[in-house]
N, C-alpha and C. Protein backbone atom coordinates (compact mmCIF):
# COMPACT_ATOMS: atom_id res chain seq x y z
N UNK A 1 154.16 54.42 101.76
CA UNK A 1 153.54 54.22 103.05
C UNK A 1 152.16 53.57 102.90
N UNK A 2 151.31 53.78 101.90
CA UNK A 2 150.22 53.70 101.88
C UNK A 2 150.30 51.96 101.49
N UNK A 3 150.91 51.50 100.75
CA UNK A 3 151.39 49.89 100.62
C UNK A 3 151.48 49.23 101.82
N UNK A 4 152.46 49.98 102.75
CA UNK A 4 152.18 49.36 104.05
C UNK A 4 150.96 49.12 104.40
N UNK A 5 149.92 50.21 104.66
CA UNK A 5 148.79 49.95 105.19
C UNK A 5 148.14 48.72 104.40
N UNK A 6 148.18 48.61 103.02
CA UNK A 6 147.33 47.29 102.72
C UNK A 6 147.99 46.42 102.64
N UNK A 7 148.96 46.07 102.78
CA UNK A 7 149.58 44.87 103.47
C UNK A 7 149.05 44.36 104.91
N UNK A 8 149.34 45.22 105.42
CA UNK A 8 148.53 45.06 107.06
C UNK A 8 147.29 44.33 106.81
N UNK A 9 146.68 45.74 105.74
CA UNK A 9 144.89 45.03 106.13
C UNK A 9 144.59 43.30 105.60
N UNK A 10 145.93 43.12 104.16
CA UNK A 10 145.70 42.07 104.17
C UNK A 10 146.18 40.46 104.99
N UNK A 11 147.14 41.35 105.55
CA UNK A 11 147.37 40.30 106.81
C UNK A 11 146.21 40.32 107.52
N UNK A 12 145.43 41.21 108.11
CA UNK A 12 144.12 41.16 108.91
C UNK A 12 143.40 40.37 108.70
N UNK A 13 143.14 40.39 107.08
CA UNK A 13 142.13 39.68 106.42
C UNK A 13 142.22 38.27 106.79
N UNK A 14 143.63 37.93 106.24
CA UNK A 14 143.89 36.54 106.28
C UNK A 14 143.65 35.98 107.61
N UNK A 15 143.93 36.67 109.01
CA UNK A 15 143.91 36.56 110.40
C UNK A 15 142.36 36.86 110.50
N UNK A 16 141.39 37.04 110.31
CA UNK A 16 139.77 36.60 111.04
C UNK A 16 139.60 35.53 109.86
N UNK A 17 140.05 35.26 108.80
CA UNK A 17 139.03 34.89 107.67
C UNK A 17 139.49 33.03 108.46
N UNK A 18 140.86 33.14 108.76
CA UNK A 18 141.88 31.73 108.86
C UNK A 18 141.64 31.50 110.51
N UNK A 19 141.23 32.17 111.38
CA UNK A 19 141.08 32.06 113.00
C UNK A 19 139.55 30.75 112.56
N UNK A 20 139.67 30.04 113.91
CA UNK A 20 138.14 28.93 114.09
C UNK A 20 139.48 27.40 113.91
N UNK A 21 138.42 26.16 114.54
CA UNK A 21 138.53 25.31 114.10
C UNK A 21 137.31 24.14 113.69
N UNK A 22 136.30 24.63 113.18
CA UNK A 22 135.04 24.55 113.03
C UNK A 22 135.36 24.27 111.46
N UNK A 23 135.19 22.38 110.99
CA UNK A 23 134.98 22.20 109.51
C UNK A 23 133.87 22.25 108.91
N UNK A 24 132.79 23.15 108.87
CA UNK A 24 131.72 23.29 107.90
C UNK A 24 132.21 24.44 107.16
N UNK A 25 131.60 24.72 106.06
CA UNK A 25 132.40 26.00 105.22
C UNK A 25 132.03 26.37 103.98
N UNK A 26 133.11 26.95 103.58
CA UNK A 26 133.27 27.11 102.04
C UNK A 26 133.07 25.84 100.80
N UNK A 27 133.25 26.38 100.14
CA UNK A 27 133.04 25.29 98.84
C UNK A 27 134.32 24.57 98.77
N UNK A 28 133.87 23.31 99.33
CA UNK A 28 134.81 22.23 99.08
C UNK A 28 135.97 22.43 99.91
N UNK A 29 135.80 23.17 101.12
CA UNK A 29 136.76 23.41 101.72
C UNK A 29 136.41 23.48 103.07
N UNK A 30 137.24 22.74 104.61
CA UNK A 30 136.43 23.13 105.57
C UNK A 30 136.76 24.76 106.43
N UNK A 31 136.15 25.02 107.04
CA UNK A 31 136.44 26.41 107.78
C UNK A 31 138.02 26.26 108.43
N UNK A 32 138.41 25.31 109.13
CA UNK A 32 139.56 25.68 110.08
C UNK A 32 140.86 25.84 109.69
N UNK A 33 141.54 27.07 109.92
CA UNK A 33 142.79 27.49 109.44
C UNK A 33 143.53 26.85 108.59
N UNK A 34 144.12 25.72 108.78
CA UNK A 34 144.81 24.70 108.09
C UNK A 34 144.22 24.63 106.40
N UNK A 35 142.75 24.24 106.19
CA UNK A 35 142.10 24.32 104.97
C UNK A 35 142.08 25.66 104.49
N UNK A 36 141.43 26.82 105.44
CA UNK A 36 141.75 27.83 104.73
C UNK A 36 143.11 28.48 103.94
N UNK A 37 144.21 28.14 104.63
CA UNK A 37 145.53 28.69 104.19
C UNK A 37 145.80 28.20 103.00
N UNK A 38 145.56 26.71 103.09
CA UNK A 38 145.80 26.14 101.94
C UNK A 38 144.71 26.33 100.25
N UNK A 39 143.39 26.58 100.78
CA UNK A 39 142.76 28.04 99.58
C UNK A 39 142.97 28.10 99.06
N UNK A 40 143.24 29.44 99.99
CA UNK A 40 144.00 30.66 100.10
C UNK A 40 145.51 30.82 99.36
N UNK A 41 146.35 30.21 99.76
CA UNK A 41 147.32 30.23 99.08
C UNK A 41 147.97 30.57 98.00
N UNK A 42 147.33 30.52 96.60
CA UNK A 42 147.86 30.99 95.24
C UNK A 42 147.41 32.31 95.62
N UNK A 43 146.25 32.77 95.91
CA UNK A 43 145.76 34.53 96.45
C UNK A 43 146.72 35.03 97.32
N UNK A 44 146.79 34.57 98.10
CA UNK A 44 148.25 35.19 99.09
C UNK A 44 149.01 35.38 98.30
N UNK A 45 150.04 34.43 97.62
CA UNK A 45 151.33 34.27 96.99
C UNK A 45 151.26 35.40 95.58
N UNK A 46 149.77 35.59 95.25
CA UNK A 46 150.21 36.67 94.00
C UNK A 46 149.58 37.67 94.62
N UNK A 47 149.22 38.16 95.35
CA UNK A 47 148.98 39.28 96.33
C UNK A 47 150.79 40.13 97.05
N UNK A 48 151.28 39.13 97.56
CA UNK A 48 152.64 39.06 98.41
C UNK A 48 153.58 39.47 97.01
N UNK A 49 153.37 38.53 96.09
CA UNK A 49 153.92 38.97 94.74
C UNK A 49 153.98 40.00 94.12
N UNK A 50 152.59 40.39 93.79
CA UNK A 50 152.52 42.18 93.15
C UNK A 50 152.63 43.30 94.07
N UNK A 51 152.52 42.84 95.23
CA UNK A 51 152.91 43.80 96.50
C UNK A 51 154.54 44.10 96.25
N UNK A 52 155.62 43.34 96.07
CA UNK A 52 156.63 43.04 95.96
C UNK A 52 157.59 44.14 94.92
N UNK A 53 156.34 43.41 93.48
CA UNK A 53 156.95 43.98 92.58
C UNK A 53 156.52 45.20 92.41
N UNK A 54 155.47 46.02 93.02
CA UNK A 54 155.09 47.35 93.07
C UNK A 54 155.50 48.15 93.55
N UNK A 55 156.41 47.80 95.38
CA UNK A 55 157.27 48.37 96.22
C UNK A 55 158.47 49.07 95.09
N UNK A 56 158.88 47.93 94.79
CA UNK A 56 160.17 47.65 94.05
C UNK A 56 160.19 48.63 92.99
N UNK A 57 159.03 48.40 92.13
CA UNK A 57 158.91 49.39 90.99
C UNK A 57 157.25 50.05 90.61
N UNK A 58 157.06 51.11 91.07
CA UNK A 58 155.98 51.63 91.24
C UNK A 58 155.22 52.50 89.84
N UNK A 59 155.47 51.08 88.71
CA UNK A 59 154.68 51.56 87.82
C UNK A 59 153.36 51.40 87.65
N UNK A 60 152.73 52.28 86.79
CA UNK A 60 150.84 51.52 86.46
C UNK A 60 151.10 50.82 85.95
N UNK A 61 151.41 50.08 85.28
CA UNK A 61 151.43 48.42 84.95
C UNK A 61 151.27 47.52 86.25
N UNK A 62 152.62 47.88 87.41
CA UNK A 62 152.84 46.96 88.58
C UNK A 62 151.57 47.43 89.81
N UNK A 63 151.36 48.56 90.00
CA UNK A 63 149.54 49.13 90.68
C UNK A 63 148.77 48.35 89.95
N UNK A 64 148.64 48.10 88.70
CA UNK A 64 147.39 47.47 88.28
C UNK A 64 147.24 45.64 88.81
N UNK A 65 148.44 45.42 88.49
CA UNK A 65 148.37 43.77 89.37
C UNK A 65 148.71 43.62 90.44
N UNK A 66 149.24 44.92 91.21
CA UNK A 66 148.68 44.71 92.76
C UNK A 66 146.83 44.51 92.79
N UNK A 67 146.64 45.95 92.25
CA UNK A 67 145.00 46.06 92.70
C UNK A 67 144.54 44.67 91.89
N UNK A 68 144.83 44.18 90.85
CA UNK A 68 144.08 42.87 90.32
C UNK A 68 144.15 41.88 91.36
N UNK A 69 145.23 41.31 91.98
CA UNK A 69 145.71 40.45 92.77
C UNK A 69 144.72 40.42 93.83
N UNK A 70 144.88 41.78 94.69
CA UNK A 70 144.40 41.77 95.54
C UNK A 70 142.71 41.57 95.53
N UNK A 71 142.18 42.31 94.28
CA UNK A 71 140.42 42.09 94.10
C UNK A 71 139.97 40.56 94.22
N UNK A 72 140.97 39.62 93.14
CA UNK A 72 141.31 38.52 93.35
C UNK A 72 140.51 38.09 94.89
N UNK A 73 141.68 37.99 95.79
CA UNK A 73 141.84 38.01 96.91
C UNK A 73 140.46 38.04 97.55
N UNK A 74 140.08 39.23 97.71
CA UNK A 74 138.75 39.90 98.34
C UNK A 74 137.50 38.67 97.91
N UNK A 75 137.74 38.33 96.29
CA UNK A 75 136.31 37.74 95.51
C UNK A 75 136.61 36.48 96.21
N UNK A 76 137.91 35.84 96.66
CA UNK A 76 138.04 34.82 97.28
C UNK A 76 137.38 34.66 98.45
N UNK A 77 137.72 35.65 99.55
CA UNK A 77 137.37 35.31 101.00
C UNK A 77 135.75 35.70 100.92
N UNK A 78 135.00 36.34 99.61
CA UNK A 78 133.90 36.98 99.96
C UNK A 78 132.99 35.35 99.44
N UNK A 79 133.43 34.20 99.02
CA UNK A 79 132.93 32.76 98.98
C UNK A 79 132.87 32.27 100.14
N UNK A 80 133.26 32.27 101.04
CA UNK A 80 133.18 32.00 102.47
C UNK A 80 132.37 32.72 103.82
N UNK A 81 131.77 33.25 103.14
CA UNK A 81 130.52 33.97 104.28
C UNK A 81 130.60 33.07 105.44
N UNK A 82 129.96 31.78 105.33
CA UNK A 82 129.17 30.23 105.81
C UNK A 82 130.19 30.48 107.29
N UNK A 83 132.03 30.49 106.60
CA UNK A 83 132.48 30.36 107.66
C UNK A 83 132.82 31.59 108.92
N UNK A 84 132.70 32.61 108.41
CA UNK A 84 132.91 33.64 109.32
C UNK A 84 131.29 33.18 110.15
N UNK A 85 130.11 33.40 109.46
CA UNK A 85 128.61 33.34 110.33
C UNK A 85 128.80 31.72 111.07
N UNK A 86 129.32 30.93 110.87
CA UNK A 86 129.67 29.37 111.73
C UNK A 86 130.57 29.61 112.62
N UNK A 87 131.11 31.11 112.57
CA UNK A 87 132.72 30.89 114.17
C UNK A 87 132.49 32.30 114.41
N UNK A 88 131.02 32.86 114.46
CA UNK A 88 130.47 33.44 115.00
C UNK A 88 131.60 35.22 114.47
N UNK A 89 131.91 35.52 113.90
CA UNK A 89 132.65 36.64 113.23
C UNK A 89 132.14 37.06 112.16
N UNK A 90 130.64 37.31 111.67
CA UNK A 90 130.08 37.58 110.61
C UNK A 90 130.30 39.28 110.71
N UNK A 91 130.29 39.92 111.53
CA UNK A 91 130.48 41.38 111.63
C UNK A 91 131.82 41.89 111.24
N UNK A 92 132.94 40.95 112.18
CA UNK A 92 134.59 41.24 111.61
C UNK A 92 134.72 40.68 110.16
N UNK A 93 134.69 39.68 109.85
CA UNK A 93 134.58 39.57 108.42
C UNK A 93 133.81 40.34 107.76
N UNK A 94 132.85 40.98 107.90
CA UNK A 94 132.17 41.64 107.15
C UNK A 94 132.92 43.06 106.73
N UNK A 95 133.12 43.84 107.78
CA UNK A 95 133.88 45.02 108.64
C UNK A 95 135.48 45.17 107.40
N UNK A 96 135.73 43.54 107.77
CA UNK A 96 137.41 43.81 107.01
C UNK A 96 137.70 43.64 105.59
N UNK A 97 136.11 42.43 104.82
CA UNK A 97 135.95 42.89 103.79
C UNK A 97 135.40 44.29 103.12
N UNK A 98 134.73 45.05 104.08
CA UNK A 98 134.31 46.51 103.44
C UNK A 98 135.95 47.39 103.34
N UNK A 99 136.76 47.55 104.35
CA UNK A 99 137.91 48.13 104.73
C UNK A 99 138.41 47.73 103.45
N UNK A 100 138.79 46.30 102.93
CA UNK A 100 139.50 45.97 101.84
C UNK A 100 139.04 46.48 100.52
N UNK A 101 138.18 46.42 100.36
CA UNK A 101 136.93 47.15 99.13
C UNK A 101 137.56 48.30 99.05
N UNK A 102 137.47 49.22 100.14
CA UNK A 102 137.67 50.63 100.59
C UNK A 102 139.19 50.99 100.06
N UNK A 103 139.94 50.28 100.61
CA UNK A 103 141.10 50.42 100.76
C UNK A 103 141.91 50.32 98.86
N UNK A 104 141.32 49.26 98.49
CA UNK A 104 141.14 48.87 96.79
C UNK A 104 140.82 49.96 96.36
N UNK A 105 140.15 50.26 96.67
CA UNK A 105 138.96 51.21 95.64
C UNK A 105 139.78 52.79 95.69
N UNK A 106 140.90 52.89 96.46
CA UNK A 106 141.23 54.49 97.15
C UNK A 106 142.47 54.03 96.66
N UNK A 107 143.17 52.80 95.86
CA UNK A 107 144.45 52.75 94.96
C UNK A 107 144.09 53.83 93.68
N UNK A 108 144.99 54.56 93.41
CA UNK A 108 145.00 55.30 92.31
C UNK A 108 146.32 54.82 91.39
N UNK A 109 145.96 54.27 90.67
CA UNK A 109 147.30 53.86 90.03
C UNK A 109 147.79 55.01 88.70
């Protein structure tokens, strides 16, 4: 059950970090959805991945590259400040990177 929940949060994530269509941004990348997804993408896909294989088989080996994946993830969207404070969501981004931290940090593998 508890997998569920960070799946969610990381759908959340992806949903304020990828909302705007405002191209100033990240490094080498502009803010609006389209650029972000595309990122984003290898982080999703091995996030979605070790999520997968952890459901499936819930060893500490497969917890440890969920939680890697996902930290991954987090160090990614936390390069993009510029665009959450440019489409005016510096609080929700802020808010859903602490939750994700939180949420990481309370995996016990």
């Amino acid at each position: 059950m508890k997998l569920f929940y960070y799946v969610v949060l990381f759908c959340l994530l992806t949903t304020v970090v990828s909302c705007g269509n405002d191209d100033d941004g990240g490094p080498g990348v502009g803010c609006n959805s389209i650029a972000l997804n595309e990122r984003f993408a290898d982080e999703i896909t091995a996030v979605s991945n070790a999520s997968s294989a952890y459901a499936m088989d819930p060893t500490p080996a497969n917890c440890q590259s969920f939680k890697d994946a996902y930290n991954d993830y987090i160090n990614a969207l936390d390069a993009y400040e510029n665009c959450a404070v440019t489409l005016n969501q510096r609080a929700e981004w802020e808010q859903a990177l602490d939750a994700a931290r939180s949420s990481l940090n309370s995996i016990v593998c």
